[in-house]
N, C-alpha and C. Protein backbone atom coordinates (compact mmCIF):
# COMPACT_ATOMS: atom_id res chain seq x y z
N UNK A 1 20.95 22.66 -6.54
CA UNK A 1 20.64 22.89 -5.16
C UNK A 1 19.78 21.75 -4.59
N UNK A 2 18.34 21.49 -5.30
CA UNK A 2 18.20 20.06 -4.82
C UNK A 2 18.55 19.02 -4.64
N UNK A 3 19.66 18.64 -5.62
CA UNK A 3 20.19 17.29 -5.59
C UNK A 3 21.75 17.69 -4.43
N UNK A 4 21.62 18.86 -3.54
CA UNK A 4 22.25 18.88 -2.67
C UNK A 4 21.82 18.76 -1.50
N UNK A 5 20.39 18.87 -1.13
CA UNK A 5 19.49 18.65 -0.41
C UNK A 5 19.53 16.84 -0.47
N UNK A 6 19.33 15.96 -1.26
CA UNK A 6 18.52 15.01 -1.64
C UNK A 6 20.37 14.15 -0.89
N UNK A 7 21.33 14.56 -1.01
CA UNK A 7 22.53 14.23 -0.80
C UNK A 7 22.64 13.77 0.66
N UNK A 8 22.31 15.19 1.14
CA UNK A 8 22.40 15.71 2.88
C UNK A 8 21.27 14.71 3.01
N UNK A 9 19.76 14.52 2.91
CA UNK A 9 19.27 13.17 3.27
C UNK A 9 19.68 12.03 3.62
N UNK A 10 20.39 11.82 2.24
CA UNK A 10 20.96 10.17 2.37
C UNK A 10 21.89 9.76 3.72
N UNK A 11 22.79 11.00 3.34
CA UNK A 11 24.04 10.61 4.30
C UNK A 11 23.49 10.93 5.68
N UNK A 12 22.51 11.57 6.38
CA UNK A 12 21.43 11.63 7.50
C UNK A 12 20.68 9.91 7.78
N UNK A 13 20.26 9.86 6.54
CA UNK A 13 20.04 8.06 6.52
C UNK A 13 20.96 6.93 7.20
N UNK A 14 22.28 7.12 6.03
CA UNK A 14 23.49 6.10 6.72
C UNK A 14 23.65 6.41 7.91
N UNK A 15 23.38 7.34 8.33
CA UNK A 15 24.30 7.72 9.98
C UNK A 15 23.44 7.20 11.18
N UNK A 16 22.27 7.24 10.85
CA UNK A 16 21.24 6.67 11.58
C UNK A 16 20.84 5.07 11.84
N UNK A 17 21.35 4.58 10.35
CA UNK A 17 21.73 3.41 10.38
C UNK A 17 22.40 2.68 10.74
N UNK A 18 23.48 3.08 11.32
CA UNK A 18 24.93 3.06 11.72
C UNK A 18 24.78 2.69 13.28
N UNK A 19 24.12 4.01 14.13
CA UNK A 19 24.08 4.11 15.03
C UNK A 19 22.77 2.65 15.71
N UNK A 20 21.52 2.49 15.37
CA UNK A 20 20.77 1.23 15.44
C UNK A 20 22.06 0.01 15.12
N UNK A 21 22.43 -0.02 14.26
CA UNK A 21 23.77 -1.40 14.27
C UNK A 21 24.52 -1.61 15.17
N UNK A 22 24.68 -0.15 15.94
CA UNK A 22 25.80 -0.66 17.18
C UNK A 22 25.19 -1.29 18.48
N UNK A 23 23.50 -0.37 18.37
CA UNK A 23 23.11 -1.06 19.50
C UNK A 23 22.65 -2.24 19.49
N UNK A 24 22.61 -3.05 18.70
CA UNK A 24 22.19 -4.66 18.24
C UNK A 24 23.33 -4.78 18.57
N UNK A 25 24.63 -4.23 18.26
CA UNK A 25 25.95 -5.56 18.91
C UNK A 25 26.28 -5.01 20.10
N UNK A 26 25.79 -4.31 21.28
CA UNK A 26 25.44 -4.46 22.31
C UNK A 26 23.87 -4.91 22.66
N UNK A 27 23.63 -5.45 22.56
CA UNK A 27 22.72 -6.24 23.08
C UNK A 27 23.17 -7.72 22.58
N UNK A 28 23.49 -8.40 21.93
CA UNK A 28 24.01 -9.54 21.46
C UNK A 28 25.58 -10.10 22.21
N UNK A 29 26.18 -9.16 22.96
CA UNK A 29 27.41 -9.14 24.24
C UNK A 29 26.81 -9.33 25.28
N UNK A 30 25.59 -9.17 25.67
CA UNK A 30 24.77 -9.14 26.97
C UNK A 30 24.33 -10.24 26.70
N UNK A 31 23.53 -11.48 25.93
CA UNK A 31 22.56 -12.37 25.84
C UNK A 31 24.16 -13.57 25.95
N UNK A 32 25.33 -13.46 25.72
CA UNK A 32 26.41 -14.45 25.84
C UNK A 32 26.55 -14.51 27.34
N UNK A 33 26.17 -13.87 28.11
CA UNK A 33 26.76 -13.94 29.74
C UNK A 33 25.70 -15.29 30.04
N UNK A 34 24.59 -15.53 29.23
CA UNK A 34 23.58 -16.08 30.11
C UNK A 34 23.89 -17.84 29.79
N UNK A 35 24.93 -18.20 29.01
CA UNK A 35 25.55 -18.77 28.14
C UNK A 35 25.59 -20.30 29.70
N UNK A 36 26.43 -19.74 30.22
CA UNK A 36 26.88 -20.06 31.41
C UNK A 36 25.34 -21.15 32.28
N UNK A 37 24.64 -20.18 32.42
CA UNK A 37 23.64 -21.06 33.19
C UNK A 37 22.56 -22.33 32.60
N UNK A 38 22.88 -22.39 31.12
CA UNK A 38 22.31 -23.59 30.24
C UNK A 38 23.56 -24.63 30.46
N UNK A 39 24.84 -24.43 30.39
CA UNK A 39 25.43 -25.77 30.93
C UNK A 39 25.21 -26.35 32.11
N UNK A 40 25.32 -25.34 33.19
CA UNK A 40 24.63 -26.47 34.58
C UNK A 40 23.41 -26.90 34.24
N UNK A 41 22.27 -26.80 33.55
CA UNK A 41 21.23 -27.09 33.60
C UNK A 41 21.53 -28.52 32.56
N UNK A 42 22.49 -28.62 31.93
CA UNK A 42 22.60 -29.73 30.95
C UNK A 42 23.27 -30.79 31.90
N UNK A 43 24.42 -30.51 32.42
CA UNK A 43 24.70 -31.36 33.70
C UNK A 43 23.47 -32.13 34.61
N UNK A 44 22.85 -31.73 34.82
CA UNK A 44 21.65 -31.65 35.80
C UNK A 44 20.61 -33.29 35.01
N UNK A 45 20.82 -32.55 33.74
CA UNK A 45 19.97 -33.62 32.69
C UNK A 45 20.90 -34.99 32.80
N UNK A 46 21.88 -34.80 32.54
CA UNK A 46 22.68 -36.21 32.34
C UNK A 46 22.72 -36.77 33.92
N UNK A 47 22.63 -35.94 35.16
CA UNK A 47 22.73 -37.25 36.26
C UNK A 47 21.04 -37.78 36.36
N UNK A 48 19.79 -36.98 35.68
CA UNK A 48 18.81 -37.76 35.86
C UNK A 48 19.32 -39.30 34.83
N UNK A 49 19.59 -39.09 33.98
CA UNK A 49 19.74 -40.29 32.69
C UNK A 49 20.11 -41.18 33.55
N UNK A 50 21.15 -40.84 34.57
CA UNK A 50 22.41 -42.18 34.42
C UNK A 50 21.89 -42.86 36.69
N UNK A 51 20.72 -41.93 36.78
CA UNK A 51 20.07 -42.52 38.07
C UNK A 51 18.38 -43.67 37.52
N UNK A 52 18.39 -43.04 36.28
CA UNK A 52 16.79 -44.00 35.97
C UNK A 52 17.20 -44.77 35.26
N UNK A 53 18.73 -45.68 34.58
CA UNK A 53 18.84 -46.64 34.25
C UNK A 53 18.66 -47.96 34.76
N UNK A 54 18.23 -49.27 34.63
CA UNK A 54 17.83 -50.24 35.39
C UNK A 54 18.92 -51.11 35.38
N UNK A 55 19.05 -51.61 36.78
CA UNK A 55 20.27 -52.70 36.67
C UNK A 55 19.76 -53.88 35.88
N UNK A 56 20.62 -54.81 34.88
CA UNK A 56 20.14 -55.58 34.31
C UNK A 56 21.12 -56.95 35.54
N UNK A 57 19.98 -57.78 35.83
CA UNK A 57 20.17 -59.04 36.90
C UNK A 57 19.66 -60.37 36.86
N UNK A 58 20.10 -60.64 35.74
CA UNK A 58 19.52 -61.97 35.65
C UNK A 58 19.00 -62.33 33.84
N UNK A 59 18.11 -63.44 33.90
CA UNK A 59 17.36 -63.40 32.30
C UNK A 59 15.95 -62.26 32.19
N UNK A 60 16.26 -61.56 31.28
CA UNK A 60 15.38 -61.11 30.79
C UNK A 60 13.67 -62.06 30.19
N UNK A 61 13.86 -62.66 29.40
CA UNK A 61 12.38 -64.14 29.38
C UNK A 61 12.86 -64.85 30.59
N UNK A 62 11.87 -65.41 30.87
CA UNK A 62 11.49 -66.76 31.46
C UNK A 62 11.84 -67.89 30.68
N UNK A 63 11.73 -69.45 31.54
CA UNK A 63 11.76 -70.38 30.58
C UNK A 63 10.34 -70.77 30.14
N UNK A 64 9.54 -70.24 30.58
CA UNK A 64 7.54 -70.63 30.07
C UNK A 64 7.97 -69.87 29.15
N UNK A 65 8.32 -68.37 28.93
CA UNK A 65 8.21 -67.86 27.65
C UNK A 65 9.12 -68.27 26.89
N UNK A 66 10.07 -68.73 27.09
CA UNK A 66 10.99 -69.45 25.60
C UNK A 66 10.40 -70.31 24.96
N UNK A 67 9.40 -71.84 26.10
CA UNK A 67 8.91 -72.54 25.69
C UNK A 67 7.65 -72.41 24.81
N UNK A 68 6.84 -71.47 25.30
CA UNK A 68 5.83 -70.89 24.39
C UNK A 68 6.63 -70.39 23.03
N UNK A 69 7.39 -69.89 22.64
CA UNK A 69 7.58 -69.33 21.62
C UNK A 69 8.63 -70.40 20.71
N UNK A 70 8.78 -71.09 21.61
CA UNK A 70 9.17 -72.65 20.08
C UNK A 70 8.02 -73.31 19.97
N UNK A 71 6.92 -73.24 20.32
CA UNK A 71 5.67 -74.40 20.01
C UNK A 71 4.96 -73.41 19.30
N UNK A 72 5.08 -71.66 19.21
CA UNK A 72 4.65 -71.12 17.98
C UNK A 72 5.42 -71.35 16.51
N UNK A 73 6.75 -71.37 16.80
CA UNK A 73 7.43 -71.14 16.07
C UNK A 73 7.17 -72.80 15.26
N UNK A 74 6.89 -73.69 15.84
CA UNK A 74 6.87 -75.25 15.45
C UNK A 74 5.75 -75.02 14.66
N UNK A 75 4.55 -74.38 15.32
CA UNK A 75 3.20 -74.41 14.26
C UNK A 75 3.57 -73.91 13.13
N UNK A 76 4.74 -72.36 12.95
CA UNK A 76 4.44 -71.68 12.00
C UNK A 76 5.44 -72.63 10.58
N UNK A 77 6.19 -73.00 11.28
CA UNK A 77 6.84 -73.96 10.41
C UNK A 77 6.05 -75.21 9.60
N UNK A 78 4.93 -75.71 10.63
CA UNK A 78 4.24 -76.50 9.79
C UNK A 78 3.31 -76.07 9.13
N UNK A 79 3.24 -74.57 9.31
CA UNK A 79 1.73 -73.93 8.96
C UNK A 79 0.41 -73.66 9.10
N UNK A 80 0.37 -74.41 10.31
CA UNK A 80 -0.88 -74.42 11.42
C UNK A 80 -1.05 -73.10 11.94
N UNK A 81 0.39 -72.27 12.19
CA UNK A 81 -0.20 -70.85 13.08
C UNK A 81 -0.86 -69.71 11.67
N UNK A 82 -1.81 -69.68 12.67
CA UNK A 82 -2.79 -68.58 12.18
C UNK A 82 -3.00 -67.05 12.88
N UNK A 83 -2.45 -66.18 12.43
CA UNK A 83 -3.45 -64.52 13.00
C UNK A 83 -4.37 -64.36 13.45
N UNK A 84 -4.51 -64.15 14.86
CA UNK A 84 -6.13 -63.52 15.76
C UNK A 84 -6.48 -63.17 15.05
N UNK A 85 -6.73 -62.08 14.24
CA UNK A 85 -8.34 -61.16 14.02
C UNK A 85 -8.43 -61.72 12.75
N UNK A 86 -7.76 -61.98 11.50
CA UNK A 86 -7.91 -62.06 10.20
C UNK A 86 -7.76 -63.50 10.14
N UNK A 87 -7.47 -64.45 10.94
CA UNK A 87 -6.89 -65.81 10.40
C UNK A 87 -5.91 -66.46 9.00
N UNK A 88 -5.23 -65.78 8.70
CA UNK A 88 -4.37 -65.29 7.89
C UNK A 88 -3.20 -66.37 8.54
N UNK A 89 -2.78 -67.25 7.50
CA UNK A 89 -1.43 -68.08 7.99
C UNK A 89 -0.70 -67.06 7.89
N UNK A 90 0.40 -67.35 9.03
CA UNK A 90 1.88 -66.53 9.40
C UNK A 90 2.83 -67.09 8.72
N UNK A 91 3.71 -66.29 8.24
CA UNK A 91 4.86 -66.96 7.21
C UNK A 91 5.82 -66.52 7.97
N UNK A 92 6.01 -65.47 8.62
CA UNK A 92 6.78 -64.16 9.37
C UNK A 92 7.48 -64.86 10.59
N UNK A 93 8.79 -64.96 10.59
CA UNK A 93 9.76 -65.30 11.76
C UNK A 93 8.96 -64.24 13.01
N UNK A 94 9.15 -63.18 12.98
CA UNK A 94 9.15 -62.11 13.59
C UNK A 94 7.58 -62.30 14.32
N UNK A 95 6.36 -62.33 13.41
CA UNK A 95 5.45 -62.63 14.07
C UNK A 95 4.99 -63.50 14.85
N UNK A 96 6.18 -65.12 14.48
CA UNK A 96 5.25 -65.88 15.23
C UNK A 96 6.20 -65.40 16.43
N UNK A 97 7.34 -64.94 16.66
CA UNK A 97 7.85 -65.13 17.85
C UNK A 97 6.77 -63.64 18.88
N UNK A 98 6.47 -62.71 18.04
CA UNK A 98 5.61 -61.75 18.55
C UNK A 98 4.15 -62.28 19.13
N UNK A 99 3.64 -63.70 18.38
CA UNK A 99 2.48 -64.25 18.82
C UNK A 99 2.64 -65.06 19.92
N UNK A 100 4.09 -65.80 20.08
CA UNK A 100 4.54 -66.72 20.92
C UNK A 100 4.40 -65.86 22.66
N UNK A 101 5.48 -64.62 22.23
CA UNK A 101 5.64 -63.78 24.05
C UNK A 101 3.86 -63.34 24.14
N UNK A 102 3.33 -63.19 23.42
CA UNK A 102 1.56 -62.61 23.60
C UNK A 102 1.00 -63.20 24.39
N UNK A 103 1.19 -64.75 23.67
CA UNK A 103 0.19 -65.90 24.63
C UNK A 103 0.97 -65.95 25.74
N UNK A 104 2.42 -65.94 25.94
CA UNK A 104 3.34 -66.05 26.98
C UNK A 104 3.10 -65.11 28.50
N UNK A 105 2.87 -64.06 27.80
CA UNK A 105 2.67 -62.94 28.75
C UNK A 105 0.87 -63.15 29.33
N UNK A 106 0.03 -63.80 28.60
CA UNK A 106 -1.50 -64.18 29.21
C UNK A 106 -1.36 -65.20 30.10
N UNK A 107 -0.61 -65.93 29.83
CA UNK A 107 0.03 -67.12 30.50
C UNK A 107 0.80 -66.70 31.57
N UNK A 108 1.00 -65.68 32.29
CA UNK A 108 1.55 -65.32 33.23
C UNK A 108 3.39 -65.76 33.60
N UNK A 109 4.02 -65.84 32.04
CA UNK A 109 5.38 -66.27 32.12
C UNK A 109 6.21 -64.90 32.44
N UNK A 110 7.41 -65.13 32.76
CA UNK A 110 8.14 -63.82 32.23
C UNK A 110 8.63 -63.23 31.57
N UNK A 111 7.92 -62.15 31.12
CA UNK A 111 8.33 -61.34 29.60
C UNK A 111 8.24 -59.66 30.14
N UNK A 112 9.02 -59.33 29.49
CA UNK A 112 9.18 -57.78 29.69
C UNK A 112 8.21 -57.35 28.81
N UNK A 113 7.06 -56.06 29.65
CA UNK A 113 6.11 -55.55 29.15
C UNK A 113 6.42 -54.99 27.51
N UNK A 114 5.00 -54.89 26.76
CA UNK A 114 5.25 -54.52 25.34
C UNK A 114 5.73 -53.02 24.76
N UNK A 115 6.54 -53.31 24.23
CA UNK A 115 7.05 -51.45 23.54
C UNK A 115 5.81 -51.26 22.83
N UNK A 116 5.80 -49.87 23.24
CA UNK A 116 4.35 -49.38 22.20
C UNK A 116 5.20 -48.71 21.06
């Protein structure tokens, strides 16, 4: 007799369980309608992108800054260029041309501001 009791529980259990499952897959049919209003909003994103691109018109350097950055590049070759803070000879392609637009840009040539 108890373990006919203990039976009638369980299957009181599943049924209850059953019924919470259906209402999760109605509510999960309702949250797809809203589906719709994140694509216009993605549209929206791509015409800002393609209005804040910059026309490119002309040279990007100057000729002061080209010229500055072969008379670094001449030191570093002979070994004369040295590092601001550490004085550390430059061996580095990359740096002297990075030391070259530096002085270039104090020098009031044209160089496009620095990427941080």
């Amino acid at each position: 007799m108890a373990t006919a009791k203990k039976a009638a529980k369980r299957s009181s259990a599943k049924k209850s369980s059953t019924k919470k499952a259906t209402k999760k897959t109605a509510t999960k049919k309702s949250t797809a309608k809203k589906t719709p209003a994140k694509k216009s909003s993605a549209k929206k994103s791509s015409a800002k992108k393609s209005s804040a691109k910059k026309s490119s018109s002309g040279r990007k350097y100057g000729a002061a800054a080209g010229k500055q950055v072969k008379t670094e590049m001449h030191e570093m070759k002979k070994g004369k260029l040295k590092s601001g803070r550490s004085g550390k000879k430059v061996t580095s392609r990359k740096q002297a041309i990075a030391i070259g637009l530096s002085e270039a840009r104090k020098k009031g040539a044209k160089v496009p501001e620095k990427k941080s």
